[in-house]
C-alpha atoms as a PDB file:
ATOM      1  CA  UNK A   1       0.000   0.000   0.000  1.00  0.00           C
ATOM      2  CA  UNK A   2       1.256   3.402  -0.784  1.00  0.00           C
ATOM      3  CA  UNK A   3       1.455   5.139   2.369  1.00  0.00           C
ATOM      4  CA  UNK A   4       0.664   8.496   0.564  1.00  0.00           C
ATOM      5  CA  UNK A   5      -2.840   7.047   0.800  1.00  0.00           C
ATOM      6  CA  UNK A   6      -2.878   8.135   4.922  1.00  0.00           C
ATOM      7  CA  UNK A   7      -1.687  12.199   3.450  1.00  0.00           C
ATOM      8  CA  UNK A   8      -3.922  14.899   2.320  1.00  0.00           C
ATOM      9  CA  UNK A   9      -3.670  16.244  -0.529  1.00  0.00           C
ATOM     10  CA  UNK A  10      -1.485  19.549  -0.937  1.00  0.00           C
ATOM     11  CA  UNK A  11      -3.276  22.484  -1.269  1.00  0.00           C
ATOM     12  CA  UNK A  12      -6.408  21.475   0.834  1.00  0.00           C
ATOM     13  CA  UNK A  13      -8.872  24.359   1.604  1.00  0.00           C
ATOM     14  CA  UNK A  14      -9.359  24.112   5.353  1.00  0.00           C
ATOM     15  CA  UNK A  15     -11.740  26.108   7.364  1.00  0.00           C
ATOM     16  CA  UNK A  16     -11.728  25.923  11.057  1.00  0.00           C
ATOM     17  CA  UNK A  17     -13.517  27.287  13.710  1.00  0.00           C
ATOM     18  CA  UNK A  18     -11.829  28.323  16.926  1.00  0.00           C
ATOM     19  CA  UNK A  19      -8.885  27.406  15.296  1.00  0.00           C
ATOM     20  CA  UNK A  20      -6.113  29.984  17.434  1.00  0.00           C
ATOM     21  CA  UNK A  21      -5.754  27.699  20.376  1.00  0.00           C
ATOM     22  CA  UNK A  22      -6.430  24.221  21.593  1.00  0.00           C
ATOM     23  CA  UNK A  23      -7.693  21.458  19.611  1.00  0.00           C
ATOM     24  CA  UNK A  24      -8.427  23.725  16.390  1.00  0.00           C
ATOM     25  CA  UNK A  25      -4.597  25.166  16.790  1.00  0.00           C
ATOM     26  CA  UNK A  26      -3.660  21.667  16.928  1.00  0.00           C
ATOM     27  CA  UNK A  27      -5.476  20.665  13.885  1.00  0.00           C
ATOM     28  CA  UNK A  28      -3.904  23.634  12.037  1.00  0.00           C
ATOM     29  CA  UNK A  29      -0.636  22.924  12.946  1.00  0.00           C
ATOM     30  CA  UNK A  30      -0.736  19.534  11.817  1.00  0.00           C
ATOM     31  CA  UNK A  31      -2.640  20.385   8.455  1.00  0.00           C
ATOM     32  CA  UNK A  32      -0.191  23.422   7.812  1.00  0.00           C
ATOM     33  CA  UNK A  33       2.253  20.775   8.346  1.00  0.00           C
ATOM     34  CA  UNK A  34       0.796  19.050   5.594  1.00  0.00           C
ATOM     35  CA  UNK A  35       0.701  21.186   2.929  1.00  0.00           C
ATOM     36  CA  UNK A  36      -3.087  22.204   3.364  1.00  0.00           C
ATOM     37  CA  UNK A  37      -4.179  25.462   2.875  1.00  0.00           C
ATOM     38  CA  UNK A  38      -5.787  26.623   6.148  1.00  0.00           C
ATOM     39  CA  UNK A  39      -8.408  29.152   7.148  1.00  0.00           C
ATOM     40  CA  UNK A  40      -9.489  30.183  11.075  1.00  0.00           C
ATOM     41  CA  UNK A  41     -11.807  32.238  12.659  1.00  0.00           C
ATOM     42  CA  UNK A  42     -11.435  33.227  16.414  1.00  0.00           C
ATOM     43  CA  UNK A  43     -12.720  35.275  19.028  1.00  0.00           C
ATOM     44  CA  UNK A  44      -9.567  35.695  20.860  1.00  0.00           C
ATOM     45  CA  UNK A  45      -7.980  38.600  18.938  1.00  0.00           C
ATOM     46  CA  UNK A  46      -4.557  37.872  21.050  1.00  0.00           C
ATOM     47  CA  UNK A  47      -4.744  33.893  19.810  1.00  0.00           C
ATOM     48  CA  UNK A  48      -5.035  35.210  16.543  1.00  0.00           C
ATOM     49  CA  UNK A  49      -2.029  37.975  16.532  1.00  0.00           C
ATOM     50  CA  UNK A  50       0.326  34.949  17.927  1.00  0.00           C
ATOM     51  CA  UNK A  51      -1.404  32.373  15.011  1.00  0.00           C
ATOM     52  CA  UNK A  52      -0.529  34.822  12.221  1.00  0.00           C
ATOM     53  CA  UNK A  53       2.599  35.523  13.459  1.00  0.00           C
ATOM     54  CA  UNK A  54       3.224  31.884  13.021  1.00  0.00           C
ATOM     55  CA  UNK A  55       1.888  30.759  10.140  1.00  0.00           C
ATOM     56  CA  UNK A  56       2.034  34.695   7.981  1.00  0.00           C
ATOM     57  CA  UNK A  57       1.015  32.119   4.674  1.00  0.00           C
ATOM     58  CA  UNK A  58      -1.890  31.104   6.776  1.00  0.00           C
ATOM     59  CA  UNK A  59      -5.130  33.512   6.701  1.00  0.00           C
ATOM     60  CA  UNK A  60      -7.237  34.532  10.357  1.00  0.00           C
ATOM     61  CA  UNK A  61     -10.621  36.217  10.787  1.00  0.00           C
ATOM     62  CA  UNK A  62     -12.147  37.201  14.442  1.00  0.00           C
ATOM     63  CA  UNK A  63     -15.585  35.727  14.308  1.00  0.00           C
ATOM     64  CA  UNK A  64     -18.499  34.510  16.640  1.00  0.00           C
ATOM     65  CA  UNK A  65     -20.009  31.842  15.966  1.00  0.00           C
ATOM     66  CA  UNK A  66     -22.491  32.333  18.031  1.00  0.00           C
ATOM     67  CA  UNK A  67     -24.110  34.862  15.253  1.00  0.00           C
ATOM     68  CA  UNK A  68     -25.503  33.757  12.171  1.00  0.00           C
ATOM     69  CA  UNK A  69     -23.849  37.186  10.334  1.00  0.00           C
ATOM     70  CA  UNK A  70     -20.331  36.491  11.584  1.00  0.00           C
ATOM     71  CA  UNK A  71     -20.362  33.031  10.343  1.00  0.00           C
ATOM     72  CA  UNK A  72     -22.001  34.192   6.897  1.00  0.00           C
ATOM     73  CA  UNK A  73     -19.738  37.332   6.907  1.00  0.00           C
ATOM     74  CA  UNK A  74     -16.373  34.860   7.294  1.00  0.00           C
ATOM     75  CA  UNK A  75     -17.355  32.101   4.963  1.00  0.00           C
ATOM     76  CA  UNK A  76     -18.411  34.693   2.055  1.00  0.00           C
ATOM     77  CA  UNK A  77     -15.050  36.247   2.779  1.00  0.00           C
ATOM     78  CA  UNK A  78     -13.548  32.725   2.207  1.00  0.00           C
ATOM     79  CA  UNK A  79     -15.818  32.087  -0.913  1.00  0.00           C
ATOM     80  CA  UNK A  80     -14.127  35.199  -2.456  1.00  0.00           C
ATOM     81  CA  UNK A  81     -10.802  34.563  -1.350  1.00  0.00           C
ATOM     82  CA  UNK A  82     -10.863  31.123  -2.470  1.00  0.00           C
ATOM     83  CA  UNK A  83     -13.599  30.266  -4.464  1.00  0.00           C
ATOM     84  CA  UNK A  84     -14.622  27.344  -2.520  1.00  0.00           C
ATOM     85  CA  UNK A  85     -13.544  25.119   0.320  1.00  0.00           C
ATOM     86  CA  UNK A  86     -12.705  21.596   1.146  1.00  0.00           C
ATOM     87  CA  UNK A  87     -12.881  20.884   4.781  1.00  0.00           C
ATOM     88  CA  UNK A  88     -14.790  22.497   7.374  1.00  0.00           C
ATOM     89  CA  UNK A  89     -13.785  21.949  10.873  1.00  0.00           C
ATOM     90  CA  UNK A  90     -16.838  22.899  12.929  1.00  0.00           C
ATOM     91  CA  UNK A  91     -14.156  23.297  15.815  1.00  0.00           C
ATOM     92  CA  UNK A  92     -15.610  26.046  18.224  1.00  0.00           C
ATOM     93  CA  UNK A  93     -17.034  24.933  21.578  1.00  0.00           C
ATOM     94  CA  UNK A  94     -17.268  26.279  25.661  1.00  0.00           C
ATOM     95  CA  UNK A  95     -17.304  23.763  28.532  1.00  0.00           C
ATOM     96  CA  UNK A  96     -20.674  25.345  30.191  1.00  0.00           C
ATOM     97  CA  UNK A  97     -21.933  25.560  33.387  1.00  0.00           C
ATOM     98  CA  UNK A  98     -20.429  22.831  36.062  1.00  0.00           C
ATOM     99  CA  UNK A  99     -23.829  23.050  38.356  1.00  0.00           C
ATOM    100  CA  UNK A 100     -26.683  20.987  39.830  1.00  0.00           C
ATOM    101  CA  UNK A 101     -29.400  21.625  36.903  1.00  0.00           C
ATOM    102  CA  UNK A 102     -31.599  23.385  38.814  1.00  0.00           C
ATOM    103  CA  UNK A 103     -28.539  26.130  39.813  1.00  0.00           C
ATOM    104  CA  UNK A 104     -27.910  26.326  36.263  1.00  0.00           C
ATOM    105  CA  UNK A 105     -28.833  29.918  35.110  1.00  0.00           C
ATOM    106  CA  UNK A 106     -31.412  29.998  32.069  1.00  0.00           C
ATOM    107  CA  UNK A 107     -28.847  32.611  30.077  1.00  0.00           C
ATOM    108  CA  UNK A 108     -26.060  29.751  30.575  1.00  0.00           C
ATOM    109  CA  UNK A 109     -27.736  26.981  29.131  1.00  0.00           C
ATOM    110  CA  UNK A 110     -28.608  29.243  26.030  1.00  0.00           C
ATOM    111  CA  UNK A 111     -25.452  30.455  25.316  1.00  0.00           C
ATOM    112  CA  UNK A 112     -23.881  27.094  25.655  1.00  0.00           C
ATOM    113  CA  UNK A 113     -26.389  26.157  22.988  1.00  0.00           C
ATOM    114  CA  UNK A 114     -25.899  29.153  21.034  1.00  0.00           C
ATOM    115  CA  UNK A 115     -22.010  28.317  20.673  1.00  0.00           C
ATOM    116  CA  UNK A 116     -21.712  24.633  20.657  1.00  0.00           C
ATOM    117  CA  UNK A 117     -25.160  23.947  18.508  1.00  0.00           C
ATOM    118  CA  UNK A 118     -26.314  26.612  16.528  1.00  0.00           C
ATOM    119  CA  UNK A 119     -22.709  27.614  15.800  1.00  0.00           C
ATOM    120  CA  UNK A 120     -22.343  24.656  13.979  1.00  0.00           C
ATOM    121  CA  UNK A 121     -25.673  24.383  12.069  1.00  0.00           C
ATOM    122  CA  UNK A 122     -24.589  28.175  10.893  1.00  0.00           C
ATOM    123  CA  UNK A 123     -21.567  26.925   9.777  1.00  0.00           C
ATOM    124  CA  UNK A 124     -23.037  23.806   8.119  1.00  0.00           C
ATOM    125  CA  UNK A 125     -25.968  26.504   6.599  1.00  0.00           C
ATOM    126  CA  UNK A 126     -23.195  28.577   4.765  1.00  0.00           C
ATOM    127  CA  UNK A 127     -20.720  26.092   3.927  1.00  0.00           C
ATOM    128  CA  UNK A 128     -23.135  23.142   2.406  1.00  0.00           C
ATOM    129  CA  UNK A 129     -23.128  24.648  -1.194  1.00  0.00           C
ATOM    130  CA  UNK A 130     -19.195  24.980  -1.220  1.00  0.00           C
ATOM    131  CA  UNK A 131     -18.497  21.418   0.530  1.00  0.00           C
ATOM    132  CA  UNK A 132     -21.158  20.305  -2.406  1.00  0.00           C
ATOM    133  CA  UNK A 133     -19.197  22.097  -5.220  1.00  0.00           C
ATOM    134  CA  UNK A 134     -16.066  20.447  -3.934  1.00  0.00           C
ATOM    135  CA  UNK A 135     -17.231  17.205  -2.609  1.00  0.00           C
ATOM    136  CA  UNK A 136     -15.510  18.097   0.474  1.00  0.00           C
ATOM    137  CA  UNK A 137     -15.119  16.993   4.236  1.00  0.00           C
ATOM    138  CA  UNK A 138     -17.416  18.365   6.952  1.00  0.00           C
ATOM    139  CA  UNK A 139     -15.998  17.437  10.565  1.00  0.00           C
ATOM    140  CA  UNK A 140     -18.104  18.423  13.848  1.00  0.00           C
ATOM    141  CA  UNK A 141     -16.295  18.454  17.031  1.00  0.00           C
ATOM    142  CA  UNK A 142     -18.566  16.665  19.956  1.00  0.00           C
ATOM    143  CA  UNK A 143     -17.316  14.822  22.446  1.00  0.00           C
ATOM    144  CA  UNK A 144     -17.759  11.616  25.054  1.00  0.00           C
ATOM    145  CA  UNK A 145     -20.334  13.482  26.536  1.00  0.00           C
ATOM    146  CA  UNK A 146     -22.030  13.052  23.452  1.00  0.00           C
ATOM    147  CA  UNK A 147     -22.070   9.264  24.485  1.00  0.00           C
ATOM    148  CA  UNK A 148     -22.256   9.273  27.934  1.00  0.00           C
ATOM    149  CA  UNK A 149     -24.539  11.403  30.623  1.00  0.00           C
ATOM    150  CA  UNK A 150     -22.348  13.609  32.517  1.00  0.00           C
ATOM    151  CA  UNK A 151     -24.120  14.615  35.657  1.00  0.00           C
ATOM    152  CA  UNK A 152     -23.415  18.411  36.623  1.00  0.00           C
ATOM    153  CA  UNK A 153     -22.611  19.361  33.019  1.00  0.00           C
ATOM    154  CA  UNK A 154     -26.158  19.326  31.502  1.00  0.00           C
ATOM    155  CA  UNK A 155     -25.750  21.563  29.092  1.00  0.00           C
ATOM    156  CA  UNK A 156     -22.025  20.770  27.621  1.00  0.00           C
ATOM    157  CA  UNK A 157     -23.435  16.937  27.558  1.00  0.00           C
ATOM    158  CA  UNK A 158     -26.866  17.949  25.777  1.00  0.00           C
ATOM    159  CA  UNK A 159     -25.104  20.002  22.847  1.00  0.00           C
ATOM    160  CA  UNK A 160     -22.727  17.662  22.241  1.00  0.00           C
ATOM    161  CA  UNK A 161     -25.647  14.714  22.227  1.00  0.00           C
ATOM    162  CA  UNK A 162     -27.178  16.996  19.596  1.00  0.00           C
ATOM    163  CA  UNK A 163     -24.180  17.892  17.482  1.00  0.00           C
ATOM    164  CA  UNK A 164     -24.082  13.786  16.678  1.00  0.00           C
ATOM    165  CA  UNK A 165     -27.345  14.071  15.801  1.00  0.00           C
ATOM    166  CA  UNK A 166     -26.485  16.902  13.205  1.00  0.00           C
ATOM    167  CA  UNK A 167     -23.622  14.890  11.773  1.00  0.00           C
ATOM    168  CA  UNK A 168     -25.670  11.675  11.566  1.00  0.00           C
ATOM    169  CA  UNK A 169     -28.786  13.671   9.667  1.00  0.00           C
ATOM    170  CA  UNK A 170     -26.245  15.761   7.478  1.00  0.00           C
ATOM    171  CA  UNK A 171     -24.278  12.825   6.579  1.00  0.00           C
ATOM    172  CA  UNK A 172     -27.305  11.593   4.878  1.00  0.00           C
ATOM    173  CA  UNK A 173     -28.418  14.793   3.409  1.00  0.00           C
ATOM    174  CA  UNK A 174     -25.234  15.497   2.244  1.00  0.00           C
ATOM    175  CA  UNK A 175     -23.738  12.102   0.967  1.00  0.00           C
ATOM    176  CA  UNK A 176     -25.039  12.229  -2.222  1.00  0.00           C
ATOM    177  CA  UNK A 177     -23.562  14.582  -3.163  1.00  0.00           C
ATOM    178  CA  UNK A 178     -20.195  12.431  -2.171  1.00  0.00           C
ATOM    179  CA  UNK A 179     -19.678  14.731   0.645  1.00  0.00           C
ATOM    180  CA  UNK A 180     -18.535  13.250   3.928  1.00  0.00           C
ATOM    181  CA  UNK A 181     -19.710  14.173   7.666  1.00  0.00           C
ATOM    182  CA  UNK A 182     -18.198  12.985  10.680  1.00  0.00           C
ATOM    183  CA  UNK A 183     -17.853  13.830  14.175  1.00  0.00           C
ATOM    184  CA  UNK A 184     -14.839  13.262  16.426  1.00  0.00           C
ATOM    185  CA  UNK A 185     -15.585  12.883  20.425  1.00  0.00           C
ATOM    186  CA  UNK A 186     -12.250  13.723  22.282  1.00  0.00           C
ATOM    187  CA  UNK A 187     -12.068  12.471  25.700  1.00  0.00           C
ATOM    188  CA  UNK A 188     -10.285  13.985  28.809  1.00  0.00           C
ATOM    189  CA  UNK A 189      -8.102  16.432  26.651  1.00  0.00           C
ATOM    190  CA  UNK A 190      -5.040  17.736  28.516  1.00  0.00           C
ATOM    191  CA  UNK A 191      -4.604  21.427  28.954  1.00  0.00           C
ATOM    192  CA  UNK A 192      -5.968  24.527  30.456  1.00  0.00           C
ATOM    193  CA  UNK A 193      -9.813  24.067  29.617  1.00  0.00           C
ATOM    194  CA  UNK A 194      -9.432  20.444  31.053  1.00  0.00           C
ATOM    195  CA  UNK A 195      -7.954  22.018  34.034  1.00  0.00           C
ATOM    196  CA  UNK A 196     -10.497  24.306  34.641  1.00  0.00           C
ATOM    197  CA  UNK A 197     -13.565  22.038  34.132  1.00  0.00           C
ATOM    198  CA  UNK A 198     -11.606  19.581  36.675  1.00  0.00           C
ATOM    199  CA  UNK A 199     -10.957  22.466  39.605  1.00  0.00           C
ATOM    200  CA  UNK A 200     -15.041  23.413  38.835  1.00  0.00           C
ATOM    201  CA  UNK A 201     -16.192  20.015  39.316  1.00  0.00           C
ATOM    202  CA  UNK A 202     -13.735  19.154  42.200  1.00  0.00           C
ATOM    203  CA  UNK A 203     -15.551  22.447  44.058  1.00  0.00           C
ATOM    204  CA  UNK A 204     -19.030  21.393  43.352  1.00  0.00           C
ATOM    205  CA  UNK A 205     -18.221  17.875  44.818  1.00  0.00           C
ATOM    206  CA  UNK A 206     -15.883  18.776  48.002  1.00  0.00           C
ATOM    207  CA  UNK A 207     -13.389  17.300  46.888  1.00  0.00           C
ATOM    208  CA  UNK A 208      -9.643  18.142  46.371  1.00  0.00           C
ATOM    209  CA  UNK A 209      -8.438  19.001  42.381  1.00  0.00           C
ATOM    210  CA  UNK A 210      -6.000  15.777  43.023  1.00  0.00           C
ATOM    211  CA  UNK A 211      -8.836  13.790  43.929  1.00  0.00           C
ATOM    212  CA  UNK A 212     -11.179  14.834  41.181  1.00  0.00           C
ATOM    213  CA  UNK A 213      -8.337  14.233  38.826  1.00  0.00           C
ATOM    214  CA  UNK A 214      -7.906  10.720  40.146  1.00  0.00           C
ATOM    215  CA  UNK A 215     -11.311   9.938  39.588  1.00  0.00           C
ATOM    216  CA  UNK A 216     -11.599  11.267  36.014  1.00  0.00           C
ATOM    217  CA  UNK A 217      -8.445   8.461  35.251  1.00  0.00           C
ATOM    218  CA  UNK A 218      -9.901   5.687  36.952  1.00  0.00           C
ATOM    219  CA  UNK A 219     -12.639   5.995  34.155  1.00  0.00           C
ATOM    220  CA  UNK A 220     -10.183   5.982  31.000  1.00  0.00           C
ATOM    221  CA  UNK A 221      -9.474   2.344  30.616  1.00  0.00           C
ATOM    222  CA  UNK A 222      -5.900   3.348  29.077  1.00  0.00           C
ATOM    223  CA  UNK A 223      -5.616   5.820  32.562  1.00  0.00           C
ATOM    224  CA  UNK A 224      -4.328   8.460  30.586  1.00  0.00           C
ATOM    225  CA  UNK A 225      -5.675  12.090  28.984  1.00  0.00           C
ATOM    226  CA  UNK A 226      -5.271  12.259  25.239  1.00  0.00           C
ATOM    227  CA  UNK A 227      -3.307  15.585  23.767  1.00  0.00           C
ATOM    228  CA  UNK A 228      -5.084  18.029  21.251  1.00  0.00           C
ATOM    229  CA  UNK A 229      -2.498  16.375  18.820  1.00  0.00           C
ATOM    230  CA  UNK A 230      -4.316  12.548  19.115  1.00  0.00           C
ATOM    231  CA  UNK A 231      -7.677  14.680  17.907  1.00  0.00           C
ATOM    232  CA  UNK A 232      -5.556  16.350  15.076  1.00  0.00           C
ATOM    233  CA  UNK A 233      -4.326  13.104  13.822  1.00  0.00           C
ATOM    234  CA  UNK A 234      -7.579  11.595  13.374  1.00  0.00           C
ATOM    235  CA  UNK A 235      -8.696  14.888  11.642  1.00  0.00           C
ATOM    236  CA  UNK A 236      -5.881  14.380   9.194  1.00  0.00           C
ATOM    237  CA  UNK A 237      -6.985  10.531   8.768  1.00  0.00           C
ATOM    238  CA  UNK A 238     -10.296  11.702   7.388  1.00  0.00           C
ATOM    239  CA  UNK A 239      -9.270  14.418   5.434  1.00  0.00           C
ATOM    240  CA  UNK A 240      -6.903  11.995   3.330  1.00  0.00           C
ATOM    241  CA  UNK A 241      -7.836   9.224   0.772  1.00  0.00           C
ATOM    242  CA  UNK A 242      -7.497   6.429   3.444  1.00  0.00           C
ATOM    243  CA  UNK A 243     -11.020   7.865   5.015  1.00  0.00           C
ATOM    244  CA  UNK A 244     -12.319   8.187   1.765  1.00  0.00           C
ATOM    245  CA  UNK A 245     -15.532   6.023   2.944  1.00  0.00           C
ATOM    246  CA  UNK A 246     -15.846   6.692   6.430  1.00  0.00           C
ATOM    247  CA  UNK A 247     -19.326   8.907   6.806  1.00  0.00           C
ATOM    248  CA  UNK A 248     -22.029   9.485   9.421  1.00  0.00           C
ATOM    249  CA  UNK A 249     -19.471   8.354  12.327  1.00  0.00           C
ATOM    250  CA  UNK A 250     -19.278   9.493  15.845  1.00  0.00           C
ATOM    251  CA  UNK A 251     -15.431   8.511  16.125  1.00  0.00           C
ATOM    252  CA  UNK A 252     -14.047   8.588  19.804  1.00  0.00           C
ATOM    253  CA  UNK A 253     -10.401   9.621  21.014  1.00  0.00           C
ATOM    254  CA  UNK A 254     -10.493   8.941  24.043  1.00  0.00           C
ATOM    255  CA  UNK A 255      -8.182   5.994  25.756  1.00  0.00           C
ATOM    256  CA  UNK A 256     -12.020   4.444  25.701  1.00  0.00           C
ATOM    257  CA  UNK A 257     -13.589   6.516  28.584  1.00  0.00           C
ATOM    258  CA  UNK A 258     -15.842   4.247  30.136  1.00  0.00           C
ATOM    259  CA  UNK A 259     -18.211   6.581  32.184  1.00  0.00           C
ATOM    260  CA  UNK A 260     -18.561  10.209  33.348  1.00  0.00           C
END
């Protein structure tokens, strides 16, 4: 087998969302790495100054997805730019409330749908015709909590139930028109954001960060986190020729998290 089957093609048109920091930085740095040609949006105007600054040959917008006209304001700017895309990494995502549901403010829950939900439907909305012209990739970032119930984190665990419904119904919709949608579910993912949801949950249950931290191992059978890198490489995997037929999948990175 020619192991240029497992590399994307050079030249790759890649949007991604949220791509300045975490798991969309690491997904740019490994398809800059590649030859792709690679697109982010942000809302950190600092992530993006540092991005640029990096990759000057890559190109950065500061959007929200949380509003339909910054989405449709970013991907016409792409259109023109470009004339199409190939991949769209429907990237962008906030870790919500960590609260008993019924301290969970009303304003919370809808903003957590507002980013991790409808953020990606208004990227899907604006970027269907293109990923039809090109026969392209569509990838939607859930996560295990799209598999499992996560008690204290109703509204992270509900969007992310509902972004594998998205994927599912638009890989259907879609398909025929040989366009492929998938969503990845990364597990514990080491790093600030983990840290943070870890310390939150720790206070809501008494118990010490150490102790929480413990606890969210003992549920990974391989009792280790996974690194924004192990999500990148399976990006890469289904952006190449070897995941040519791979569609309508809710693929886990995880170490196989077994409960939440």
């Amino acid at each position: 087998m020619n192991d240029d089957v497992f590399k994307p093609r050079a030249g790759l048109r890649v949007l991604i969302t949220a791509g300045a920091s975490g798991i969309g930085r690491a997904i740019a740095d490994a398809l800059i790495a590649r030859d792709a040609r690679v697109w982010i949006c942000d809302v950190s105007e600092a992530a993006i100054t540092e991005f640029s600054e990096t990759y000057p040959q890559a190109r950065a917008t500061i959007a929200d997805v949380r509003y339909e006209k910054e989405v449709a304001a970013f991907v016409d700017e792409v259109h023109r730019e470009w004339g199409g895309v190939d991949v769209v990494l429907n990237n962008a995502g906030i870790a919500g409330d960590t609260a008993r549901v019924e301290e969970i403010a009303p304003e919370s829950w809808c903003n957590t749908i507002d980013v991790n939900l409808n953020g990606q439907f208004y990227c899907a909305h604006h970027t269907a015709p293109l990923l039809r012209e090109s026969q392209g990739v569509l990838i939607n970032m859930s996560s295990v909590a799209g598999r499992l119930g996560y008690a204290h984190r109703t509204p992270y665990s509900a969007t992310k139930w509902a972004v594998i419904g998205l994927t599912q119904s638009l890989a259907k919709e879609l398909g025929p028109a040989g366009v492929r949608v998938n969503a990845i579910l990364p597990g514990i993912v080491r790093g600030p954001r983990m840290e943070g949801v870890i310390a939150a949950r720790a206070e809501a249950l008494g118990l010490s960060y150490q102790q929480m931290e413990a606890e969210y191992l003992e549920r990974i059978s391989l009792r280790r986190m996974v690194g924004p890198e192990d999500v990148a490489y399976m990006v890469v995997f289904l952006c190449s020729e070897a995941g040519r037929n791979i569609s309508g999948q809710a693929l886990s990175v995880c170490g196989n998290v077994e409960t939440l």
